[in-house]
Protein backbone atom coordinates (compact mmCIF):
# COMPACT_ATOMS: atom_id res chain seq x y z
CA UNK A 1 -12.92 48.36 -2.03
CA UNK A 2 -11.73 51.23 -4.64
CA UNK A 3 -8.35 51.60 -2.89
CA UNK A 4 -6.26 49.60 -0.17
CA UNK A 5 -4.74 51.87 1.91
CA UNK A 6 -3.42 52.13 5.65
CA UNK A 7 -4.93 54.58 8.17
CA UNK A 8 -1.66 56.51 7.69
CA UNK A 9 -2.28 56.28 3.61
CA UNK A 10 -5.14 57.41 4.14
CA UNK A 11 -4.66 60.52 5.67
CA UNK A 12 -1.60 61.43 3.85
CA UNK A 13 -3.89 60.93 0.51
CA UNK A 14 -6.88 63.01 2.60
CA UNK A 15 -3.83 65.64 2.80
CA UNK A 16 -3.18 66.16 -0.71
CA UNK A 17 -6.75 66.26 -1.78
CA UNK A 18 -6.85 69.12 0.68
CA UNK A 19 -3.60 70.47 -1.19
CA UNK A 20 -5.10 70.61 -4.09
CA UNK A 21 -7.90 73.49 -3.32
CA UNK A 22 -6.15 77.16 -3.34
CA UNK A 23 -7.17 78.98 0.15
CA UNK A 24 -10.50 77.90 1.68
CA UNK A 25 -12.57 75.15 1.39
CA UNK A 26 -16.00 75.68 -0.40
CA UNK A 27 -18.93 73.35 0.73
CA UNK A 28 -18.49 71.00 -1.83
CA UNK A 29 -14.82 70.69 -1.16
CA UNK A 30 -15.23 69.84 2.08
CA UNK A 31 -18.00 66.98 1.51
CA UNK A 32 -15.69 65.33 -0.92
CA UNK A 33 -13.05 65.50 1.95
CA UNK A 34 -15.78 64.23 4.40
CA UNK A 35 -17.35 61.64 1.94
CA UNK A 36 -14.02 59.99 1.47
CA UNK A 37 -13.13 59.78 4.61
CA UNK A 38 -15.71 57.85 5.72
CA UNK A 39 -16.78 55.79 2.33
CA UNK A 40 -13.27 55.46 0.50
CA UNK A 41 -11.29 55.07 3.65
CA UNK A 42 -13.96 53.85 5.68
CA UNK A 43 -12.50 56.12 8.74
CA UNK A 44 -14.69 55.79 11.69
CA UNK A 45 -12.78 58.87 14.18
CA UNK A 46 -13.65 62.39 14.18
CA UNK A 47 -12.42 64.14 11.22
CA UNK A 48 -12.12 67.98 10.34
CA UNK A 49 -11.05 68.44 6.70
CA UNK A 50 -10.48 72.03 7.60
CA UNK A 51 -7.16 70.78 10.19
CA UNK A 52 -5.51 68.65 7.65
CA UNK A 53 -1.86 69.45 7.60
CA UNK A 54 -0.13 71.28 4.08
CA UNK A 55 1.69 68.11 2.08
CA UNK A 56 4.28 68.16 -1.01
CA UNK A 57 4.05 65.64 -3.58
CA UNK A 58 7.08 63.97 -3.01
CA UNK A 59 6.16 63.51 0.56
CA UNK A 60 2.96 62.12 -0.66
CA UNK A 61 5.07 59.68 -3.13
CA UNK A 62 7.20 58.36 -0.30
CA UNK A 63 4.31 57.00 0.97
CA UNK A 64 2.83 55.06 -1.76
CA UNK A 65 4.90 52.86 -3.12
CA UNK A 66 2.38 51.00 -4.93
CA UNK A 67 1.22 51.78 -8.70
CA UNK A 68 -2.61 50.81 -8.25
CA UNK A 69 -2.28 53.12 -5.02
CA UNK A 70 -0.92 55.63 -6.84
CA UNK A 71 -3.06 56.05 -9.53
CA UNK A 72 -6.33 56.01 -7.64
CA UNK A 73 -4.75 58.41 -5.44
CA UNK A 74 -4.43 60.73 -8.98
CA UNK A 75 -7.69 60.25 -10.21
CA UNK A 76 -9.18 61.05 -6.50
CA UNK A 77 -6.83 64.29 -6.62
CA UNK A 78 -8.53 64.80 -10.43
CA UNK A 79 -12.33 64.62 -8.93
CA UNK A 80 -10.72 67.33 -6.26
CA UNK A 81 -9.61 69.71 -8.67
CA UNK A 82 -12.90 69.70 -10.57
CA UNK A 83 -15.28 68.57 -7.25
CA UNK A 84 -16.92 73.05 -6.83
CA UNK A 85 -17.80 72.53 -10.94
CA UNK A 86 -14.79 75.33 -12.07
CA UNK A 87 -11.97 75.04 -13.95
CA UNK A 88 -9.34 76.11 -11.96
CA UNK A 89 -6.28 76.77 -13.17
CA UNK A 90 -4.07 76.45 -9.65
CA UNK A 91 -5.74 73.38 -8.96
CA UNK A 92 -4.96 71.36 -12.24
CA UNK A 93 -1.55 73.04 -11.88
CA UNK A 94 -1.66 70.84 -8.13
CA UNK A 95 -2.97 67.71 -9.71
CA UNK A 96 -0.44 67.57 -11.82
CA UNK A 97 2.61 68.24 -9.70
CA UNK A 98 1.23 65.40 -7.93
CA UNK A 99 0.73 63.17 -10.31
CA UNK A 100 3.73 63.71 -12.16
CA UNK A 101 5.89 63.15 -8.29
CA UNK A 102 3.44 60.16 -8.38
CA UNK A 103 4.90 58.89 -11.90
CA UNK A 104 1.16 58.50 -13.17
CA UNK A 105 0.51 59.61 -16.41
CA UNK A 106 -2.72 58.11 -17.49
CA UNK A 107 -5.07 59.45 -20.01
CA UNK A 108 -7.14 61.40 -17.31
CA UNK A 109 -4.07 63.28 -16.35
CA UNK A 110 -3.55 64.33 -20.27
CA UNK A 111 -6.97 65.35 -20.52
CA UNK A 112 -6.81 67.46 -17.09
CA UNK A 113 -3.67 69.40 -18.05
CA UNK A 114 -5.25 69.61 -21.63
CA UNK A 115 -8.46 71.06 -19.85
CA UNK A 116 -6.27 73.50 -17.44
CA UNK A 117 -5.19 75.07 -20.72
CA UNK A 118 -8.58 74.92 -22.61
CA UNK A 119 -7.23 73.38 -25.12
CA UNK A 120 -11.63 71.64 -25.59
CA UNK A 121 -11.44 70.23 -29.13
CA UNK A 122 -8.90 68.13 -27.93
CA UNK A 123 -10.37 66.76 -24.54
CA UNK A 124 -13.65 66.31 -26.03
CA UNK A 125 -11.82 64.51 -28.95
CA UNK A 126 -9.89 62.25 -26.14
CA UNK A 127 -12.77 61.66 -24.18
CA UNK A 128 -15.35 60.86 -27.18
CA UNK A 129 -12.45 58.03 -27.86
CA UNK A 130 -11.61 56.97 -24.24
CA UNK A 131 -15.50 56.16 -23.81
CA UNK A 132 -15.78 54.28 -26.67
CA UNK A 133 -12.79 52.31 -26.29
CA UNK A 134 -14.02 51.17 -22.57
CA UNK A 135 -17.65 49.73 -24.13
CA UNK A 136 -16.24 48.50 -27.34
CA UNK A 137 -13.05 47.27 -26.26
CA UNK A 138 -11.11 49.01 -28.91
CA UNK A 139 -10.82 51.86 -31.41
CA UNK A 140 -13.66 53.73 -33.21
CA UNK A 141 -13.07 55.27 -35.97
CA UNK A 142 -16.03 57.66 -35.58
CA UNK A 143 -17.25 60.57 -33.87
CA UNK A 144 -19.37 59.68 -30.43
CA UNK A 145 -22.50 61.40 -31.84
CA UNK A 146 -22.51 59.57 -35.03
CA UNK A 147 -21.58 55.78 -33.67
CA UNK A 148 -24.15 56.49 -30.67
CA UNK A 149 -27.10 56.81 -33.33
CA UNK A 150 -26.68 53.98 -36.27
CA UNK A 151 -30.06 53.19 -36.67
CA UNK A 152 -31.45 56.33 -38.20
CA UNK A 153 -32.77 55.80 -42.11
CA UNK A 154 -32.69 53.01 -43.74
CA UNK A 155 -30.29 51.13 -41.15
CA UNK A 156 -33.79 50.74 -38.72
CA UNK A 157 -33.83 47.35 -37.04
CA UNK A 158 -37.49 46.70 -36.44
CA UNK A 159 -36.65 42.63 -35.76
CA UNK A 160 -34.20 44.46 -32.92
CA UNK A 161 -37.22 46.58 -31.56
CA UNK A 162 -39.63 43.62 -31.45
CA UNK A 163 -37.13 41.54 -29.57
CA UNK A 164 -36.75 44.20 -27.00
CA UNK A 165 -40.65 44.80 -26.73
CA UNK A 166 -41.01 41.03 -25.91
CA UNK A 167 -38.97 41.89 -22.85
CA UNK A 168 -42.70 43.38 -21.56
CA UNK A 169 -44.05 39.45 -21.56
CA UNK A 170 -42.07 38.33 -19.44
CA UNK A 171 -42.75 37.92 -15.53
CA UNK A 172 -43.24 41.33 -13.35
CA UNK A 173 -39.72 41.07 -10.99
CA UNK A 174 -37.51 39.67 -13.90
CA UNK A 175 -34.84 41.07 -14.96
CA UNK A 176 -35.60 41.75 -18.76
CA UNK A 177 -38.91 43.44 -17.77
CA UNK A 178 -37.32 45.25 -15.43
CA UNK A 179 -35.25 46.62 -18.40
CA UNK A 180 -38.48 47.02 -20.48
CA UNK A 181 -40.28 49.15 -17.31
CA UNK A 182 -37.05 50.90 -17.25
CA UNK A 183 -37.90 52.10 -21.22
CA UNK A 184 -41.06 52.25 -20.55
CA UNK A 185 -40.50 55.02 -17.50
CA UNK A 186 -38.59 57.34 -18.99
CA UNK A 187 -40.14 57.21 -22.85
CA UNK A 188 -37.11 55.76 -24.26
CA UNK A 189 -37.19 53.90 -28.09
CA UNK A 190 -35.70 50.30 -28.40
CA UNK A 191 -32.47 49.63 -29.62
CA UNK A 192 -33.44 49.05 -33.43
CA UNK A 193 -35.74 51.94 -33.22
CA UNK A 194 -34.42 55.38 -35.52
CA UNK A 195 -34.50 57.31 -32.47
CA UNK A 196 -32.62 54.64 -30.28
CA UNK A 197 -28.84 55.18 -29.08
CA UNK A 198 -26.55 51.75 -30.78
CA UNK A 199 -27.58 48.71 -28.61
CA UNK A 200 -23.60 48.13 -28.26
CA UNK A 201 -23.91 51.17 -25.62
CA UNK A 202 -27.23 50.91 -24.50
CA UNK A 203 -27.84 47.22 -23.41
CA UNK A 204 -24.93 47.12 -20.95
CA UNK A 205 -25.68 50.96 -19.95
CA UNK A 206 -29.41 50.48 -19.39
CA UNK A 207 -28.97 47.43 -17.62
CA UNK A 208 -26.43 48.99 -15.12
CA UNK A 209 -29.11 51.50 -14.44
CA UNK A 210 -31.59 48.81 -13.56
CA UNK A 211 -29.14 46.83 -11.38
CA UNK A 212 -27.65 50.12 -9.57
CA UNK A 213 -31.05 51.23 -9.19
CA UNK A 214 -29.90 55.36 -10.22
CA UNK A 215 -32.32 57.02 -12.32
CA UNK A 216 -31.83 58.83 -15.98
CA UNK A 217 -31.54 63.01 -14.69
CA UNK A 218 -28.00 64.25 -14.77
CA UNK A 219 -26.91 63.50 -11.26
CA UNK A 220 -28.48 59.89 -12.02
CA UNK A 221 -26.37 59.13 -15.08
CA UNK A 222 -23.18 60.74 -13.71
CA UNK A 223 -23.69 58.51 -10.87
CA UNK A 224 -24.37 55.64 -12.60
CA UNK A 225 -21.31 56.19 -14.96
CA UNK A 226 -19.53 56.68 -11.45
CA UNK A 227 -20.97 53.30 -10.70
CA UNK A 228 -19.91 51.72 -13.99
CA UNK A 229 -15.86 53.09 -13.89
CA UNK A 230 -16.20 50.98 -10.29
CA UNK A 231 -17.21 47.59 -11.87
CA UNK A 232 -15.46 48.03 -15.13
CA UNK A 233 -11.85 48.26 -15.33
CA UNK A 234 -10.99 49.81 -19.16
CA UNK A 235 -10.48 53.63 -18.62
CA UNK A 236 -12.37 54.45 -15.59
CA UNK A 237 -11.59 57.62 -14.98
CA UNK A 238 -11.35 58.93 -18.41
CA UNK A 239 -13.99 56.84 -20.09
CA UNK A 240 -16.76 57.13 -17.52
CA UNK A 241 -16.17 59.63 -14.49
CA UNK A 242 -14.13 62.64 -16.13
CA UNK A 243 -17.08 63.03 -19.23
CA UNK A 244 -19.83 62.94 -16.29
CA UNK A 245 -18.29 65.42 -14.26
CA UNK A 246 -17.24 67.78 -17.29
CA UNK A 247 -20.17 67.53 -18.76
CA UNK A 248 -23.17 67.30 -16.09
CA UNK A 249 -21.10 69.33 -13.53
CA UNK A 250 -18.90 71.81 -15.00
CA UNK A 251 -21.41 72.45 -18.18
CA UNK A 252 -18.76 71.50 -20.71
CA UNK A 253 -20.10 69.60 -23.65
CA UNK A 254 -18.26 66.98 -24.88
CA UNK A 255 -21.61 64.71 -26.98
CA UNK A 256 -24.01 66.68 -28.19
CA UNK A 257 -26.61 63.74 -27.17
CA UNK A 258 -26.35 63.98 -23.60
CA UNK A 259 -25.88 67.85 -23.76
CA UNK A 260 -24.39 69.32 -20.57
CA UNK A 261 -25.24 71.52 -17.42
CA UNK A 262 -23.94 72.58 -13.97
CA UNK A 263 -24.15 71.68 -10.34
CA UNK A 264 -25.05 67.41 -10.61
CA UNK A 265 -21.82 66.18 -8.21
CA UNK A 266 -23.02 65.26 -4.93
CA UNK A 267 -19.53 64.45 -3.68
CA UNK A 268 -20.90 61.63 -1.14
CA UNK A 269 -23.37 60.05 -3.39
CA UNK A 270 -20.81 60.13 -5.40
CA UNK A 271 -18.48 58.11 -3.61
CA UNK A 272 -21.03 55.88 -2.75
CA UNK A 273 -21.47 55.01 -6.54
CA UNK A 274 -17.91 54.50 -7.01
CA UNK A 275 -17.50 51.93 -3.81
CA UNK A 276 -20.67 50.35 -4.71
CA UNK A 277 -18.89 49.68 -8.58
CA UNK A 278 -16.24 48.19 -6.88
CA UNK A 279 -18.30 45.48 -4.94
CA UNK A 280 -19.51 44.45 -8.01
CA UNK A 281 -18.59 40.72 -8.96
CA UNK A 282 -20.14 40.45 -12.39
CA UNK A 283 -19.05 43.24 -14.90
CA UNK A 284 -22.25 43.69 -17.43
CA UNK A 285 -19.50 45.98 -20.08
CA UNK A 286 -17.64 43.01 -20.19
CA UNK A 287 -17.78 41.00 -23.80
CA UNK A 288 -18.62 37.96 -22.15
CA UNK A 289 -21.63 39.06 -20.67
CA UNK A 290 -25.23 38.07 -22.41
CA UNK A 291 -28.12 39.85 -21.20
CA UNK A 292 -30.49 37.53 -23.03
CA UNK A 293 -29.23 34.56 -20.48
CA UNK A 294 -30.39 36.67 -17.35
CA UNK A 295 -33.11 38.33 -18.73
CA UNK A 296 -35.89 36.00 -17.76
CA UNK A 297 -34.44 35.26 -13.91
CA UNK A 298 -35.47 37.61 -10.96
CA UNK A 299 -33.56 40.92 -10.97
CA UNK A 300 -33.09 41.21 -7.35
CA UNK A 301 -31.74 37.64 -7.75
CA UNK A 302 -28.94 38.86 -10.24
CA UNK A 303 -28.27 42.27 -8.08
CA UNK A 304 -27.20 39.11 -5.21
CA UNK A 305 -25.14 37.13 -7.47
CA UNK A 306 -23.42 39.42 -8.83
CA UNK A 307 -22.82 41.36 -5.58
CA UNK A 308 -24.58 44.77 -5.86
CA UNK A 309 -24.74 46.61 -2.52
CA UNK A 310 -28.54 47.53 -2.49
CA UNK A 311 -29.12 51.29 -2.61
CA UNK A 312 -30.06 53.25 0.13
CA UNK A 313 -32.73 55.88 -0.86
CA UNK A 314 -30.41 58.52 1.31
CA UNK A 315 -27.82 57.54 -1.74
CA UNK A 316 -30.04 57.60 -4.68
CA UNK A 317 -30.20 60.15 -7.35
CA UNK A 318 -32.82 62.44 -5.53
CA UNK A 319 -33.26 60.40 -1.96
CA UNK A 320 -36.00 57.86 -3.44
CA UNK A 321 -35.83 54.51 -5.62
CA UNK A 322 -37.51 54.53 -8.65
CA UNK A 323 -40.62 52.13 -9.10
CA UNK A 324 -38.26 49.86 -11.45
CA UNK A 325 -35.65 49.12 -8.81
CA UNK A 326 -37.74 47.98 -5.79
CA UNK A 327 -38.50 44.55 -6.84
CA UNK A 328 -41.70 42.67 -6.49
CA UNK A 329 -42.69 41.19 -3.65
């Protein structure tokens, strides 16, 4: 569960989302409101996002004395302010009263007040190193762009390609030729392979895809990075679910690989992805995790071990599974 919360929490948080939007609620506000109601708080009553009661931040603060509580509660207020794809001025300026009544002042926050005053170079800068801190577990000392694409010239891997394209021998249902079918669907090269994005990324990414089961168009990968910031605990919010929403809903660019464009948030798919990350027992972006020991076992096996909540086509990227997810019978 992302966040444990009473029912009271609950709607005291519910409140201050609402806060955070200036006048009316657009559609998409209120389908984040109704979306967490029912998959974040799992409320079962009737709820109307459009009665919840006006809240200060130090009311909201009274209520929450826990930190974990407390920061989830500023990184839900951070998907609110950006949740109709604008920058809005009057709705960082919210976040951050919030936040700062809340005492959190994680990286996300930076980068939200830092976006509020489009101050780009910098966010994109943050972000680019927040990302690559959560998959390598520390520093880079490169541009995103640049470490994404070593293998261009004369630093080709073709041993690394032909180990991946063995994945294709290997039983229909398992899950390394899931992850080759995966490649294979969408055209992509092999990590090795001049045109391929650095295995470091791409083995842990990919293989989240084919466990989640969300495909490779915008809304896909935002949801799937939504996914990922559930089951892997370094910088969430600003490594995973702040760059997918800038950058695939707002149209901001922050990595000139994955481009950008408008309109991808679904704000309950969305929060579907990020509960179903959070069921998830096994993290695959953790170091200790070797894809080459679970490669040759049943996917659908490894989705049960490790505790992935199957996905509903209703929940998917574009209300269908791809052919790769539904395993064989």
């Amino acid at each position: 569960m992302l966040i444990h919360a009473t029912p009271a929490q609950a709607l005291f948080i519910l409140r201050a989302m609402r806060a955070v939007v200036a006048g009316r609620l657009t559609d998409a506000d209120r389908a984040a409101l109704l979306g967490a109601h029912a998959y974040v708080f799992r409320g079962t009553e009737p709820f109307d996002p459009d009665a919840l009661a006006p809240i200060e931040p130090t009311d909201l603060a009274a209520v929450l004395p826990d930190p974990d509580q407390r920061d989830h509660t500023a990184q839900f207020l951070t998907v609110m302010a950006l949740v109709d794809g604008t920058v809005d001025d009057v709705r960082i300026a919210r976040v951050l009263a919030f936040a700062d009544a809340l005492d959190v002042h994680a990286d996300y926050v930076r980068e939200l007040g830092a976006l509020g005053k489009r101050q780009l170079d910098w966010v994109r800068a943050d972000i680019q190193r927040q990302n690559l801190r959560s998959v390598t577990g520390r520093d880079v000392d490169l541009d995103e762009d640049t470490w994404l694409l070593p293998y261009q010239g004369t630093n080709a891997d073709p041993a690394l390609v032909a180990r991946y394209q063995a994945l294709g021998t290997l039983p229909a249902g398992s899950f390394g030729r899931a992850f080759f079918d995966f490649y294979v669907a969408y055209g992509f090269s092999f990590p090795g392979d001049p045109r391929s994005v650095n295995e470091a990324f791409a083995r842990p990414h990919d293989s989240t895809h084919v466990l989640s089961g969300y495909d490779t168009t915008p809304r896909g990968e935002l949801l799937v990075s939504t996914f990922t910031a559930g089951m892997h605990p370094q910088q969430p919010m600003s490594g995973h679910i702040l760059p997918v929403i800038l950058s695939w809903h707002c149209g901001i660019e922050l990595v000139k690989l994955a481009g950008a464009t408008t309109g991808k948030l679904d704000p309950r798919k969305f929060w579907v992805a990020w509960e179903r990350g959070t069921d998830v027992t096994t993290d695959v972006f953790a170091a200790g995790w070797d894809f080459w020991d679970v490669a040759s076992e049943p996917v659908a096996r490894w989705r049960t071990r490790y505790g992935v909540p199957p996905l509903d086509p209703n929940d998917a990227a574009h209300d269908t599974v791809p052919a790769w997810y539904r395993p064989v019978q």
